[in-house]
C-alpha atoms as a PDB file:
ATOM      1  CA  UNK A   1     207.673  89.476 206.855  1.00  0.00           C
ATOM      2  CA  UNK A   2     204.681  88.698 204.741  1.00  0.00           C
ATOM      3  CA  UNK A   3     204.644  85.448 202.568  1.00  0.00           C
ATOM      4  CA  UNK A   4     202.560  84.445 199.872  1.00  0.00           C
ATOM      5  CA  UNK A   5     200.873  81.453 199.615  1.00  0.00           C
ATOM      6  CA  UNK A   6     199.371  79.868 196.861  1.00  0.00           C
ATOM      7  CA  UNK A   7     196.294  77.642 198.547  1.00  0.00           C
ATOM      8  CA  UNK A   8     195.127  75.006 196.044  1.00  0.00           C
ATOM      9  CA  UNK A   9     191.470  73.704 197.214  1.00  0.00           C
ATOM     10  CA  UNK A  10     188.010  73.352 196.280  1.00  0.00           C
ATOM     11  CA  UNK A  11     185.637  77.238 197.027  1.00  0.00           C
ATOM     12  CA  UNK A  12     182.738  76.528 198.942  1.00  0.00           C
ATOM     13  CA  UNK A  13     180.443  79.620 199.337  1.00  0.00           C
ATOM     14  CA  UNK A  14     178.606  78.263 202.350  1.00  0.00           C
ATOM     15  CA  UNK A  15     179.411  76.016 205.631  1.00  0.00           C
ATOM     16  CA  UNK A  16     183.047  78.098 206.344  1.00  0.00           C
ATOM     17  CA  UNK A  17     185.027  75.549 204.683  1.00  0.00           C
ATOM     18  CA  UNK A  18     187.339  75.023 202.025  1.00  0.00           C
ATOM     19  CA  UNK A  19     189.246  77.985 200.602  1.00  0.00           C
ATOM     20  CA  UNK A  20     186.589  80.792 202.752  1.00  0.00           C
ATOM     21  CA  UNK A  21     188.687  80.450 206.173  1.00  0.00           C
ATOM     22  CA  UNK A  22     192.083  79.753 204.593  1.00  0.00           C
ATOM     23  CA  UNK A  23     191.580  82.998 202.594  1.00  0.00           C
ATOM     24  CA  UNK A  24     190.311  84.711 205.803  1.00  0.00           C
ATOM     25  CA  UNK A  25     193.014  83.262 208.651  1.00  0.00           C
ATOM     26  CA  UNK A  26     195.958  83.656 205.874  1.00  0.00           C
ATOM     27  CA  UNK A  27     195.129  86.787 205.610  1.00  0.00           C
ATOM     28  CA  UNK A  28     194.380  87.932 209.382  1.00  0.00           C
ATOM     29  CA  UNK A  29     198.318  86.270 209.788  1.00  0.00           C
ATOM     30  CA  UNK A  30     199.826  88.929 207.329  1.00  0.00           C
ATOM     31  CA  UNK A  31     200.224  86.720 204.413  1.00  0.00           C
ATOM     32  CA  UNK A  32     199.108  87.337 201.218  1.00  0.00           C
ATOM     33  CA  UNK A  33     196.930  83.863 200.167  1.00  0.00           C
ATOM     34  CA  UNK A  34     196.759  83.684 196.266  1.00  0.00           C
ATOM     35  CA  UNK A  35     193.788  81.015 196.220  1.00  0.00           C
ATOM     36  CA  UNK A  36     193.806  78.491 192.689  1.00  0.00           C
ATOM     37  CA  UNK A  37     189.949  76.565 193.208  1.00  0.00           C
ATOM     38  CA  UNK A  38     190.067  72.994 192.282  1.00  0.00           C
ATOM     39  CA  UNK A  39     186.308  73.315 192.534  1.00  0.00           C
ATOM     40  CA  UNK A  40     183.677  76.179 192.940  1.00  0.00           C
ATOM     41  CA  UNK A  41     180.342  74.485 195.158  1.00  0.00           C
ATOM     42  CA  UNK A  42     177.302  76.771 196.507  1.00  0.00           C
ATOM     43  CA  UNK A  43     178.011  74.971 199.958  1.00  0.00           C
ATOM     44  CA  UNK A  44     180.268  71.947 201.570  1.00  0.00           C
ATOM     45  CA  UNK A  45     179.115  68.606 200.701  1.00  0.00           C
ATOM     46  CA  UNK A  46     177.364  68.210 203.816  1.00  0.00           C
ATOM     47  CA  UNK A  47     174.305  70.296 203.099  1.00  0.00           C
ATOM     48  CA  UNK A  48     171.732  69.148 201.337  1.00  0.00           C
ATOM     49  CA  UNK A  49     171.043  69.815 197.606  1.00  0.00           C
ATOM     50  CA  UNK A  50     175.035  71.937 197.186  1.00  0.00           C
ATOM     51  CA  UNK A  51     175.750  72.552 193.747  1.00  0.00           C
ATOM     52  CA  UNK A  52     178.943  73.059 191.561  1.00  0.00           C
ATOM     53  CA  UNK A  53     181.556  71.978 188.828  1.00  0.00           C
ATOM     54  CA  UNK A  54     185.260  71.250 188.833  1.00  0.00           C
ATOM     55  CA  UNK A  55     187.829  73.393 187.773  1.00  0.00           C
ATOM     56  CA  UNK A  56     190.240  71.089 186.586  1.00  0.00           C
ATOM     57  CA  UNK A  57     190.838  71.822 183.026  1.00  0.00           C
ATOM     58  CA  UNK A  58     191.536  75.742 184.249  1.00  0.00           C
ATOM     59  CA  UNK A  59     194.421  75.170 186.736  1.00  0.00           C
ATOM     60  CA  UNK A  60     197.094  74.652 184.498  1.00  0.00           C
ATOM     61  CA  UNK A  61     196.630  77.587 182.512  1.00  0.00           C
ATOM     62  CA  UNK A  62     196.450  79.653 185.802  1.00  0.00           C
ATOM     63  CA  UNK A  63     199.457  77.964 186.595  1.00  0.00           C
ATOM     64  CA  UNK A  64     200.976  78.992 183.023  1.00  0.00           C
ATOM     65  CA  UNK A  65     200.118  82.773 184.356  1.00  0.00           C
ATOM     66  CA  UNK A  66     202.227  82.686 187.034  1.00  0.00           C
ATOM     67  CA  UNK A  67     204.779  81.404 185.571  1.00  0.00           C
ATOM     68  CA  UNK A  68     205.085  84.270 182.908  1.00  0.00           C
ATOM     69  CA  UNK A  69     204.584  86.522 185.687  1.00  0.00           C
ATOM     70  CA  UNK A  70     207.979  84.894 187.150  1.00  0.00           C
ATOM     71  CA  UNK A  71     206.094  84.725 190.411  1.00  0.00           C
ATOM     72  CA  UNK A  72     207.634  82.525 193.088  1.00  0.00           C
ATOM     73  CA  UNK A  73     205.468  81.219 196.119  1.00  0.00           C
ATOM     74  CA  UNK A  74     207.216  81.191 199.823  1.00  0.00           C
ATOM     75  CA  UNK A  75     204.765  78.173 200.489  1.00  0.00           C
ATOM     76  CA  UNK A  76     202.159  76.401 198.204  1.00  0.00           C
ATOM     77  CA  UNK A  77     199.633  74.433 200.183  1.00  0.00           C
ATOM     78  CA  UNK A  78     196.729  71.556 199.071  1.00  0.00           C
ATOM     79  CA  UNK A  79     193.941  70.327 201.019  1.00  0.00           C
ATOM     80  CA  UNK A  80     190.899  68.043 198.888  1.00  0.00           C
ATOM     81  CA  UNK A  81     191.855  67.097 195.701  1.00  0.00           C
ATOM     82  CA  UNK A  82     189.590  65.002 193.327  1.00  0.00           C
ATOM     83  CA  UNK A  83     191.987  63.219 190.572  1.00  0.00           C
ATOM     84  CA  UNK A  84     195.048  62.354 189.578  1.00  0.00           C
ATOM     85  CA  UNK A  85     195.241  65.219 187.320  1.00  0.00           C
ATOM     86  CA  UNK A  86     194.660  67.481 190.256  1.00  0.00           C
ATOM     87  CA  UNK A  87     197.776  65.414 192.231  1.00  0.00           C
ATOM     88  CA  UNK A  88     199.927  66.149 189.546  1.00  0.00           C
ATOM     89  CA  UNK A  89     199.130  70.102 189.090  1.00  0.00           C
ATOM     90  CA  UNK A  90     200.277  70.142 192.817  1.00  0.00           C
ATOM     91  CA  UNK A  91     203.041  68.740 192.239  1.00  0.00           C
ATOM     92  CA  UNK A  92     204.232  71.062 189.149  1.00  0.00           C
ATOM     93  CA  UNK A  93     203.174  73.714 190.962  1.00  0.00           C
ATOM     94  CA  UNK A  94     205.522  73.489 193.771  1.00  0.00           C
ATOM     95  CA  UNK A  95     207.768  72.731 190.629  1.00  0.00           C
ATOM     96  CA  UNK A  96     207.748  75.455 188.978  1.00  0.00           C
ATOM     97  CA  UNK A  97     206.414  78.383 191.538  1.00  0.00           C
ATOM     98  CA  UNK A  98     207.706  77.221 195.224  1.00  0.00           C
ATOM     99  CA  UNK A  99     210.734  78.626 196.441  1.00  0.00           C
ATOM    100  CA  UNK A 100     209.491  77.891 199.813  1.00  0.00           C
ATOM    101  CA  UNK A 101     207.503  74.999 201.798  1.00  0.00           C
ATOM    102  CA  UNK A 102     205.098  72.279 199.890  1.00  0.00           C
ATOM    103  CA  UNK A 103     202.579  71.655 202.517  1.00  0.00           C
ATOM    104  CA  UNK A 104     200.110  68.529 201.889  1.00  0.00           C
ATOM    105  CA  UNK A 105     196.858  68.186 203.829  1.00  0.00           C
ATOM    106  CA  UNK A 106     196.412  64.408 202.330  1.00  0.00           C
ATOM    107  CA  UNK A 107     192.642  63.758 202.286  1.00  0.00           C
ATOM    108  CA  UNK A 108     191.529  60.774 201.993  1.00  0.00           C
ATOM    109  CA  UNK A 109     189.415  59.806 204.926  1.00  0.00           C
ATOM    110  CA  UNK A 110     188.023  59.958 208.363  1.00  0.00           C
ATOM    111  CA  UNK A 111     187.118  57.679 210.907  1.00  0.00           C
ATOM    112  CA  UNK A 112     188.492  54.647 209.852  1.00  0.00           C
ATOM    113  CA  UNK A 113     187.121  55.211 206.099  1.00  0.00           C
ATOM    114  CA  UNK A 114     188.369  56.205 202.787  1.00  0.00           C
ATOM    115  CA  UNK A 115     185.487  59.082 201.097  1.00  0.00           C
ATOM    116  CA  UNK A 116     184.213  57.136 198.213  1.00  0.00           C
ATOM    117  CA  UNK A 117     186.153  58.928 195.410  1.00  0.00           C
ATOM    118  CA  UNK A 118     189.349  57.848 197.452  1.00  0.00           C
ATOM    119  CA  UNK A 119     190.167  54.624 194.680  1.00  0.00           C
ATOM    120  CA  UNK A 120     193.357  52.976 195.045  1.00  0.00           C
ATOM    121  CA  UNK A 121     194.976  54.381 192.258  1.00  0.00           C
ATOM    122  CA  UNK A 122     193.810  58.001 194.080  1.00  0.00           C
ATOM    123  CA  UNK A 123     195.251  56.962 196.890  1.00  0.00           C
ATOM    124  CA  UNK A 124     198.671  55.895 195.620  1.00  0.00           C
ATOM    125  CA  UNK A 125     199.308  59.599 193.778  1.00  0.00           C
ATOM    126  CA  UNK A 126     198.575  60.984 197.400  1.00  0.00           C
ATOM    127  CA  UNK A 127     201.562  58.901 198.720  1.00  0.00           C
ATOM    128  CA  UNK A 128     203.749  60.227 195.878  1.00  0.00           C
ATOM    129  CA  UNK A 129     202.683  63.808 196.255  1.00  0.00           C
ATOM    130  CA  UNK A 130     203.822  62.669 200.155  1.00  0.00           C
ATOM    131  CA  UNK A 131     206.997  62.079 198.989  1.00  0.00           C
ATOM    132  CA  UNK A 132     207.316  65.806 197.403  1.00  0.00           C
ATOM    133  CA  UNK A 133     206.165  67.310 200.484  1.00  0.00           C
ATOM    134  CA  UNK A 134     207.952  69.402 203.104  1.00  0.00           C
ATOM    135  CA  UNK A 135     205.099  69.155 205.464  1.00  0.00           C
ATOM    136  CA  UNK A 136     202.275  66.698 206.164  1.00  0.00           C
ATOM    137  CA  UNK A 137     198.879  67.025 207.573  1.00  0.00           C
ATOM    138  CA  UNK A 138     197.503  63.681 207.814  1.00  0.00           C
ATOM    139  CA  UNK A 139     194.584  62.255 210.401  1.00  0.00           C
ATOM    140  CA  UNK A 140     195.147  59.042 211.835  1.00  0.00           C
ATOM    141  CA  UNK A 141     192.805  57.511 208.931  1.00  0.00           C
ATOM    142  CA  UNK A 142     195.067  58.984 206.398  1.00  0.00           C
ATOM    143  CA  UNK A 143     198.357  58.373 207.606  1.00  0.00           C
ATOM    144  CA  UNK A 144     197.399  54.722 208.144  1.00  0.00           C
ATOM    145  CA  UNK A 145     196.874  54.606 204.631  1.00  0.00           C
ATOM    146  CA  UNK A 146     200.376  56.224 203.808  1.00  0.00           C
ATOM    147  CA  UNK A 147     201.857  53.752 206.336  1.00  0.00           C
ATOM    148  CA  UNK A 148     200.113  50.805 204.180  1.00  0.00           C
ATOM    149  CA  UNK A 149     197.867  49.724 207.087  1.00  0.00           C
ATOM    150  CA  UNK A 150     194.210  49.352 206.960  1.00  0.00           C
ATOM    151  CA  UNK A 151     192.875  52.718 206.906  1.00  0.00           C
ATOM    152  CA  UNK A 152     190.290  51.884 210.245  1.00  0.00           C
ATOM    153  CA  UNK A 153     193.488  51.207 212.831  1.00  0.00           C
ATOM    154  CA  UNK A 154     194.756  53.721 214.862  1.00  0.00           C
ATOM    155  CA  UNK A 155     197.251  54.044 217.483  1.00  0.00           C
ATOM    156  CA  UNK A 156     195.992  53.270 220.761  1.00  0.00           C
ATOM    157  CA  UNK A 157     198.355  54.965 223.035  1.00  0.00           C
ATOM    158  CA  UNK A 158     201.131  58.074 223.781  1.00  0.00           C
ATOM    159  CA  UNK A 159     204.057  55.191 222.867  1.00  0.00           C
ATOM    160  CA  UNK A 160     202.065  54.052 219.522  1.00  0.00           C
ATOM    161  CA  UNK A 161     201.365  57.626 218.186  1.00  0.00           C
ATOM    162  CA  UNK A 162     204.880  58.863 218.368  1.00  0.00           C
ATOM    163  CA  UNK A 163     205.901  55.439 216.264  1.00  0.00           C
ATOM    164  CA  UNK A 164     203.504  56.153 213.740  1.00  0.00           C
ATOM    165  CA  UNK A 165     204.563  59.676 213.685  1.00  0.00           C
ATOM    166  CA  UNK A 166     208.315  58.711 213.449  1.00  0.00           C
ATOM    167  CA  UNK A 167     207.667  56.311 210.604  1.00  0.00           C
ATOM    168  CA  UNK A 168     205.833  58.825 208.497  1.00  0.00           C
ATOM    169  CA  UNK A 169     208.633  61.152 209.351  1.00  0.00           C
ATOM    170  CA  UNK A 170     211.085  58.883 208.021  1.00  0.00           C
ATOM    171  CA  UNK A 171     208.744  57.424 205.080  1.00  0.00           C
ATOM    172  CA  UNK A 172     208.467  60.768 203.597  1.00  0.00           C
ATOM    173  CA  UNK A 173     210.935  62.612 204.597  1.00  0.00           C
ATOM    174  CA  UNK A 174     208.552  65.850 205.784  1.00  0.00           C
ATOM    175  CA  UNK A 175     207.492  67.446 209.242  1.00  0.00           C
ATOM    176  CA  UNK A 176     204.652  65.573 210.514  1.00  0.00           C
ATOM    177  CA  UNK A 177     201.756  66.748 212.198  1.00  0.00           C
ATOM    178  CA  UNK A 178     199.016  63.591 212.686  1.00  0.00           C
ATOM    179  CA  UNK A 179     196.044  65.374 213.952  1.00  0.00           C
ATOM    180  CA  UNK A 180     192.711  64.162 215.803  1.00  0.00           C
ATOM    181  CA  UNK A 181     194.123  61.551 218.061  1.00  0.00           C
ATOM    182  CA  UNK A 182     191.720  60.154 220.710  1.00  0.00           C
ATOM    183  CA  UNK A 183     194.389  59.049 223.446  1.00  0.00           C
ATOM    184  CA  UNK A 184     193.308  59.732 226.123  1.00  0.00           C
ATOM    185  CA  UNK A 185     189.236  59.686 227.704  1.00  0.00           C
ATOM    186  CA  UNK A 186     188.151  63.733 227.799  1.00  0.00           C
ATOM    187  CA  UNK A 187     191.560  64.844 225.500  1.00  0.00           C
ATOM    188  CA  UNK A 188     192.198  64.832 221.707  1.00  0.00           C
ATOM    189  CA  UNK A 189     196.428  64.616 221.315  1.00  0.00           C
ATOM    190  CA  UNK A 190     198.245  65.594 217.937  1.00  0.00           C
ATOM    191  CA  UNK A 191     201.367  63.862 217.015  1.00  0.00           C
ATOM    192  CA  UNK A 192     204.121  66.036 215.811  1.00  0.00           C
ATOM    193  CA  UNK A 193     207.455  65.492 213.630  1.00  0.00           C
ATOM    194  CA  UNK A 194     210.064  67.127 212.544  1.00  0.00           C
ATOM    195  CA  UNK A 195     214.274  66.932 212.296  1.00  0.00           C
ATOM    196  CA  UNK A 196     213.902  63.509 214.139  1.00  0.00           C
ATOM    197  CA  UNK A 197     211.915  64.753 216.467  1.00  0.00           C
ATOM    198  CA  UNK A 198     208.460  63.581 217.812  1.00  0.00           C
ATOM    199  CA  UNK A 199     206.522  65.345 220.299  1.00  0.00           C
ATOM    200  CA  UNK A 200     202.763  65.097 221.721  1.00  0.00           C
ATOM    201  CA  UNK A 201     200.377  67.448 222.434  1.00  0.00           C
ATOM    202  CA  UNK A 202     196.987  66.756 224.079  1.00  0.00           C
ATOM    203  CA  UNK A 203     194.378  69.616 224.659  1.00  0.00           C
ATOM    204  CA  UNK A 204     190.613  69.279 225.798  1.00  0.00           C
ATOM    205  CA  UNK A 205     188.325  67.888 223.791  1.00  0.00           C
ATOM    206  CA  UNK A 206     184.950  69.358 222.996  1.00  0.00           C
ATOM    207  CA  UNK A 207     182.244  67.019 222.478  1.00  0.00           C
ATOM    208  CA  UNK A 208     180.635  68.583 219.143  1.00  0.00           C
ATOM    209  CA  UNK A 209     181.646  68.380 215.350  1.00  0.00           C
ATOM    210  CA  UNK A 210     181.403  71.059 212.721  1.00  0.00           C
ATOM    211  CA  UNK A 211     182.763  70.913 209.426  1.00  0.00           C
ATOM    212  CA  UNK A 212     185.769  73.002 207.919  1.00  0.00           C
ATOM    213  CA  UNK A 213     187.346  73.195 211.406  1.00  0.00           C
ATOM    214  CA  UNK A 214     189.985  70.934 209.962  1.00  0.00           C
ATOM    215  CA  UNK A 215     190.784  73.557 207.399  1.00  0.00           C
ATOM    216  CA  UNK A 216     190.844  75.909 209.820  1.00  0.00           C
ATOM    217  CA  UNK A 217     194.088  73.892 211.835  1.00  0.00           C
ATOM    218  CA  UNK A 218     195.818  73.694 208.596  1.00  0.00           C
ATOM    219  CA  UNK A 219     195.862  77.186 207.639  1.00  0.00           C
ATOM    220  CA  UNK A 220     196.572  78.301 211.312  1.00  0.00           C
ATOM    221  CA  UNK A 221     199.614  75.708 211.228  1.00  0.00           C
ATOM    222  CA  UNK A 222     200.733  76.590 207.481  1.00  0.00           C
ATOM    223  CA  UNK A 223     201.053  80.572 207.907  1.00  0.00           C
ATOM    224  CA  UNK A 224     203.232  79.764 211.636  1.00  0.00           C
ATOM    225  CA  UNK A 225     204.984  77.147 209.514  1.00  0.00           C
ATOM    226  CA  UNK A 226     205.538  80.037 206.799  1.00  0.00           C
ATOM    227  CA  UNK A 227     206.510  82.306 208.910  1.00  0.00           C
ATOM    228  CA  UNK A 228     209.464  79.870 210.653  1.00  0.00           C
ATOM    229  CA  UNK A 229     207.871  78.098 213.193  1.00  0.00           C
ATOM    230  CA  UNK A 230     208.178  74.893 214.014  1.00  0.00           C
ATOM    231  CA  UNK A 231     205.942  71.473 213.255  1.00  0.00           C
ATOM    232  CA  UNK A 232     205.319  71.721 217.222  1.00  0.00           C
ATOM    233  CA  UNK A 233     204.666  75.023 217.530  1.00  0.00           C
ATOM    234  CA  UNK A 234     202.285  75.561 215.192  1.00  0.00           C
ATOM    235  CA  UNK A 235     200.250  72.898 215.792  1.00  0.00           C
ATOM    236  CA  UNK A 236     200.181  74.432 219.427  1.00  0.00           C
ATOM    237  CA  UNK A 237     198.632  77.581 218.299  1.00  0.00           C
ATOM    238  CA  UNK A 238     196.496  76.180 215.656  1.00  0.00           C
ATOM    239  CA  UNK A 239     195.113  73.580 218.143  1.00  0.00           C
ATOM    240  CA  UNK A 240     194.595  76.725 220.667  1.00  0.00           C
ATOM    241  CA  UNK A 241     192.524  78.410 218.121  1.00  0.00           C
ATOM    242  CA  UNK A 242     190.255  75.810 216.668  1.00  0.00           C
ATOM    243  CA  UNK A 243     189.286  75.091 219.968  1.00  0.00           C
ATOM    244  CA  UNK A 244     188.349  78.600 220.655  1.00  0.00           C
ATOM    245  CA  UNK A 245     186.360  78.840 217.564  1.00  0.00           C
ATOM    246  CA  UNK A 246     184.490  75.304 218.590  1.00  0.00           C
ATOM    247  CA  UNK A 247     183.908  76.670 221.878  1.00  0.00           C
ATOM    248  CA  UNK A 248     182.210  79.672 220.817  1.00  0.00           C
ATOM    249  CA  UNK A 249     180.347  77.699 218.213  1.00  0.00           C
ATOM    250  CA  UNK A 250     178.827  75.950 220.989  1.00  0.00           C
ATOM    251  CA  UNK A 251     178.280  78.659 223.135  1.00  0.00           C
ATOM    252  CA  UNK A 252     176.338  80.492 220.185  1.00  0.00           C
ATOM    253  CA  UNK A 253     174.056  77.258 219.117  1.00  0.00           C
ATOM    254  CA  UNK A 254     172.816  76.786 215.894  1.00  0.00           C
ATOM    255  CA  UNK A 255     173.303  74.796 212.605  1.00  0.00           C
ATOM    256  CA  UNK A 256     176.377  72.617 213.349  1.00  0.00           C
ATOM    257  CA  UNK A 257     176.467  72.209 209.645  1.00  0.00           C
ATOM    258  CA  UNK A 258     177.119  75.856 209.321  1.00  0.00           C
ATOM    259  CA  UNK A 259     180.841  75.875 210.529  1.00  0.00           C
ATOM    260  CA  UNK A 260     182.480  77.746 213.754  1.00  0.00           C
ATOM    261  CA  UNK A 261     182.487  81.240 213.965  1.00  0.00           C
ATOM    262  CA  UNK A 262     185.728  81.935 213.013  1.00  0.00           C
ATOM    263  CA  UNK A 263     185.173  85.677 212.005  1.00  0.00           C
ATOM    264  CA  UNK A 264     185.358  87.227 215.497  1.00  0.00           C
ATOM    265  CA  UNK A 265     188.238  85.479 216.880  1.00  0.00           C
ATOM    266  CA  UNK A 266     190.975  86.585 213.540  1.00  0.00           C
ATOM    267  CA  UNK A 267     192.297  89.111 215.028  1.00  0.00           C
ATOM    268  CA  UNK A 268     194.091  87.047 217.523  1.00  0.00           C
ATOM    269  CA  UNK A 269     195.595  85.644 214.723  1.00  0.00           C
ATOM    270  CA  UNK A 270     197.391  89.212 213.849  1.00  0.00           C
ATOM    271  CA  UNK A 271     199.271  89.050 217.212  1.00  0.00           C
ATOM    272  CA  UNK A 272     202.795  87.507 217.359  1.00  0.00           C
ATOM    273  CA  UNK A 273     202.202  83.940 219.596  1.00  0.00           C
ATOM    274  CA  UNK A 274     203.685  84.478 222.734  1.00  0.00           C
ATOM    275  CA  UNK A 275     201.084  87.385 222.934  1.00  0.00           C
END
């Protein structure tokens, strides 16, 4: 049955990030993806000279639409957000339009840092949005900050990864999915959640980074989620096709900077996953 999904995040035309392959692999799933921008750039961040503006200011009365519409939302799902303000719209979103899942991609950080607009204060409205959420989508950067550790440890093991997974479980009360673990020499492993129960799953790792691939995992993971999967299975099949789309990225060369090549594989995304 389709779902719809309202997908607050920032719209950046170029680099496949952002709200272009949530729209796309939402979409290619069978949901309907009602997309609020937080922010409209000309690229990602990571190309040179990008350009934009913020949409703050125009999210609540968007939000005011809906709700005289009397629409209700079977999931509503936030990646990047740039304020407190922002934080809070989340929250009264899944409020006042969610009938269904809150889904939370916290970021914060990567690699052991905090982005520079990540202030304290920033940091501590992410852990109470946490606490609203049904599901989590945290890298091990962020979810040491939500676990109140310094955000450049990481667990260093199978053992260590399911406790940290276990204690976000029970610290916020949501499924749990801690992504981009480096376990294991050769492997990345994700860390799953949910009901009490923690799981692993380790996959091949392809040496090469492109932006937006992140966004891709969550939107993979949030219309299986939608649709009644669980935590564990859809970070299975999301995992599965992030790789695909790396692995053809590398295959076809080119800008890094530029994103995967998403496009061609979506229609795998249309088949039911034991397919």
């Amino acid at each position: 049955m389709q779902k719809k999904i309202l997908a607050l995040h920032d719209l950046a035309g170029l680099g496949r990030s952002s709200l272009v392959p949530i729209i796309a692999v939402l979409s290619a799933m069978g949901h309907q993806c009602v997309p609020l921008p937080t922010a409209v750039y000309s690229s990602h961040h990571g190309l040179p000279g990008w350009q934009g503006c913020g949409l703050t200011d125009r999210m609540r009365p968007a939000l005011g639409q809906y709700t005289s519409l009397g629409l209700r939302f079977d999931a509503v799902y936030s990646g990047f957000l740039s304020s407190g303000e922002q934080i809070a719209i989340v929250a009264e979103a899944a409020a006042r339009l969610n009938a269904g899942l809150l889904i939370v991609d916290p970021v914060l950080g990567d690699n052991g840092r905090l982005y520079s607009s990540m202030t304290p204060a920033l940091c501590a409205e992410m852990v109470s949005l946490c606490r609203r959420a049904d599901v989590i989508t945290p890298n091990s950067t962020e979810a040491a900050v939500l676990l109140g550790r310094r955000p450049d440890v990481s667990p260093e093991d199978d053992s260590e990864a399911l406790e940290w997974v276990s204690q976000l479980h029970r610290r916020f009360g949501a499924a749990v999915v801690l992504t981009g673990l480096a376990l294991h020499e050769g492997q990345l492993s994700i860390a799953c959640c949910e009901n009490g129960n923690a799981s692993l799953l380790c996959h091949p790792r392809i040496g090469a980074y492109y932006p937006g691939t992140g966004d891709l995992f969550a939107a993979v993971l949030t219309g299986c989620m939608a649709s009644g999967e669980t935590a564990a299975e859809a970070a299975r099949r999301a995992a599965g096709f992030v790789r695909e789309c790396i692995a053809a990225a590398v295959q076809e060369g080119g800008d890094p900077l530029l994103g995967v090549p998403f496009e061609g594989k979506l229609r795998q995304l249309w088949e039911p996953p034991d397919v």
